[in-house]
Structures are given as structure tokens and as C-alpha cells.
Protein backbone atom coordinates (compact mmCIF):
# COMPACT_ATOMS: atom_id res chain seq x y z
CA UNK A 1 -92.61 -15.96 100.13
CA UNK A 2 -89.58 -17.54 101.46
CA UNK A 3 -86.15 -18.03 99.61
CA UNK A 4 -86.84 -21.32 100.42
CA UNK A 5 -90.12 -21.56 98.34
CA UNK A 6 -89.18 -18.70 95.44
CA UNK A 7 -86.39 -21.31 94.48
CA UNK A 8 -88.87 -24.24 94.87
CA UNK A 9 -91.51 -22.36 92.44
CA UNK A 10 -88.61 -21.81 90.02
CA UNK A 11 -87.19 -25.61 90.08
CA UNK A 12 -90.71 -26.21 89.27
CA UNK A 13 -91.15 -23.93 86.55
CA UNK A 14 -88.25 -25.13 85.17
CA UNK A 15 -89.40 -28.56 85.10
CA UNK A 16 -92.30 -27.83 83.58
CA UNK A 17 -91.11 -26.69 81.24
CA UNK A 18 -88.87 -29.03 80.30
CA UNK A 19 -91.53 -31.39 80.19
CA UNK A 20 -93.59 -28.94 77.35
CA UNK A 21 -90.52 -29.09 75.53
CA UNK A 22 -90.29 -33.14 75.71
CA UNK A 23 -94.09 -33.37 74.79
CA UNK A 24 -93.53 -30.88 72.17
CA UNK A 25 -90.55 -33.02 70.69
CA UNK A 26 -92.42 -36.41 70.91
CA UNK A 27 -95.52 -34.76 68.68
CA UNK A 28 -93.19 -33.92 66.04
CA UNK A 29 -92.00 -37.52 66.01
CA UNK A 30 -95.25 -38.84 66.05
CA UNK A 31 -96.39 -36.79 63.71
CA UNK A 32 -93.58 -37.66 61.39
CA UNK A 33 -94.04 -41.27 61.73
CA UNK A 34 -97.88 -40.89 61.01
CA UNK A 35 -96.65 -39.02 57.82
CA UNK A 36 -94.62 -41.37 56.76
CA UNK A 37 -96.72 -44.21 57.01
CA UNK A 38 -99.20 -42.58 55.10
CA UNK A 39 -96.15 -41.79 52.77
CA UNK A 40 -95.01 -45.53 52.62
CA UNK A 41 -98.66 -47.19 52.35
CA UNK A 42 -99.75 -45.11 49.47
CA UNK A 43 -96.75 -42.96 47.39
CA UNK A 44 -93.51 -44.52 47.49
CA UNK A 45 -92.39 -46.01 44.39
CA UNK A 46 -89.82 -48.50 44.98
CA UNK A 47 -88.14 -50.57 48.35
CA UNK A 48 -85.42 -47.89 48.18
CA UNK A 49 -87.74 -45.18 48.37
CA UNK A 50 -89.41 -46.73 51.33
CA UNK A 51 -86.40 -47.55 53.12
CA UNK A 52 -84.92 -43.87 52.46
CA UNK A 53 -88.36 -42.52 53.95
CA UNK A 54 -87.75 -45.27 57.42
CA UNK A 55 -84.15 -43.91 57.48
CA UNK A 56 -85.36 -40.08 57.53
CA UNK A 57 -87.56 -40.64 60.07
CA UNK A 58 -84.77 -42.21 62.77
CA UNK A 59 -82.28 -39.55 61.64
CA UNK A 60 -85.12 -36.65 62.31
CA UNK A 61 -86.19 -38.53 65.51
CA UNK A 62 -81.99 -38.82 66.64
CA UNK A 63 -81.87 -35.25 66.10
CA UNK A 64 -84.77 -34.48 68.46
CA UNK A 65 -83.68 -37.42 70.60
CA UNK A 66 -80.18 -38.11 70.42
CA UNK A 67 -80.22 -40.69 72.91
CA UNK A 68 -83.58 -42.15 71.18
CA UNK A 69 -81.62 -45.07 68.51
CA UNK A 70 -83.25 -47.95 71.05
CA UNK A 71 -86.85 -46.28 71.01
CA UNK A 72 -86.65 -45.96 67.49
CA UNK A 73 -85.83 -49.94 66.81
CA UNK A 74 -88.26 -50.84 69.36
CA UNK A 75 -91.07 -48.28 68.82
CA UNK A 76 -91.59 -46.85 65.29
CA UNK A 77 -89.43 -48.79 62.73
CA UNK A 78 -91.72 -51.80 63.66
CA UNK A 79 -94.27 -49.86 62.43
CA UNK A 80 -92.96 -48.62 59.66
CA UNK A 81 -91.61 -51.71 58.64
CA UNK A 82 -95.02 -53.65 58.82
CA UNK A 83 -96.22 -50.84 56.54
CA UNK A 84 -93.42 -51.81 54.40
CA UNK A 85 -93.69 -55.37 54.50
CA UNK A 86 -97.55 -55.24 53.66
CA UNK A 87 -96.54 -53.06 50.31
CA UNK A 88 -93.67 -54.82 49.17
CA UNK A 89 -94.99 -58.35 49.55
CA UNK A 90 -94.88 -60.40 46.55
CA UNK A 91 -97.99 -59.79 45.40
CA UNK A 92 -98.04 -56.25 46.02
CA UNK A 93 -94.64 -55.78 45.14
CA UNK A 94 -93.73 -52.67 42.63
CA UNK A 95 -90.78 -52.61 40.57
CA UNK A 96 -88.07 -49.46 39.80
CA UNK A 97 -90.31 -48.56 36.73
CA UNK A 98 -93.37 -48.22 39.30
CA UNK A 99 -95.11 -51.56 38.05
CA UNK A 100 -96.29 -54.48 40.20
């Protein structure tokens, strides 16, 4: 094997993985949103609750993506907020004491 092509096969190695790494990253995120959608639909108490739980999940995703803020507002805290939105609605809404 040439220079040539040992420095190739290591550029691609490289890259590859690089890209594990990214896929690996993105999993956690997704599986963190997942979480805490399940967390917001079903066992957060109040709006403050849910909005800490929203804010967790773009601090852990800035710290696995610190150039991520715009993928965040345009990917996962619409769906997070929908979640939110269809919990805290009026008629659904639930009070500091845990009431509706």
C-alpha cells in the first residue's frame, strides 16, 4: 500500500469515526427529548416544572452540540412545547398544589 493510500485509509477512518461519534451524540438527544415528553405529558406538576424539564433538555443538547441553539428552537422545543401546550390548556390545566 502506498503512502498515498495508508493516509487516505486513515482520513477515512477518521471520518468515520467522527460520524459514530455524531450519531452517537444525536441518540442521546433524541433519547432525551423522547424522555422528556413522556416526562411532560404524564408527571410534571406545574408550568414551571415543565418549562424547567424544556430548559434541561436545550442545555444537555448545547452541551453535546454547542453550536445546536437554532436546531433546538426549530427541532425539539416545538415538540416539547406542543406537549406542553396540550397539558397546560385550560381545561387541562394543573395548579402549584397539583389540582386541575
Amino acid at each position: 500500500m502506498s503512502d498515498l493510500q495508508e493516509e487516505e485509509s486513515g482520513e477515512n477512518l477518521e471520518k468515520r469515526d467522527e460520524i459514530r461519534e455524531e450519531t452517537g451524540r444525536i441518540r442521546k438527544v433524541q433519547r432525551v427529548v423522547a424522555i422528556a415528553q413522556q416526562m411532560i405529558a404524564t408527571q410534571v406538576q406545574t408550568k414551571g416544572e415543565a418549562l424547567a424539564v424544556i430548559e434541561g433538555v436545550k442545555k444537555y443538547t448545547l452541551n453535546l452540540f454547542p453550536d445546536g441553539g437554532e436546531t433546538f428552537e426549530l427541532i425539539y422545543r416545538p415538540r416539547l412545547q406542543r406537549i406542553y401546550e396540550e397539558r397546560f390548556s385550560r381545561g387541562n390545566a394543573v395548579d402549584r398544589n397539583g389540582e386541575r
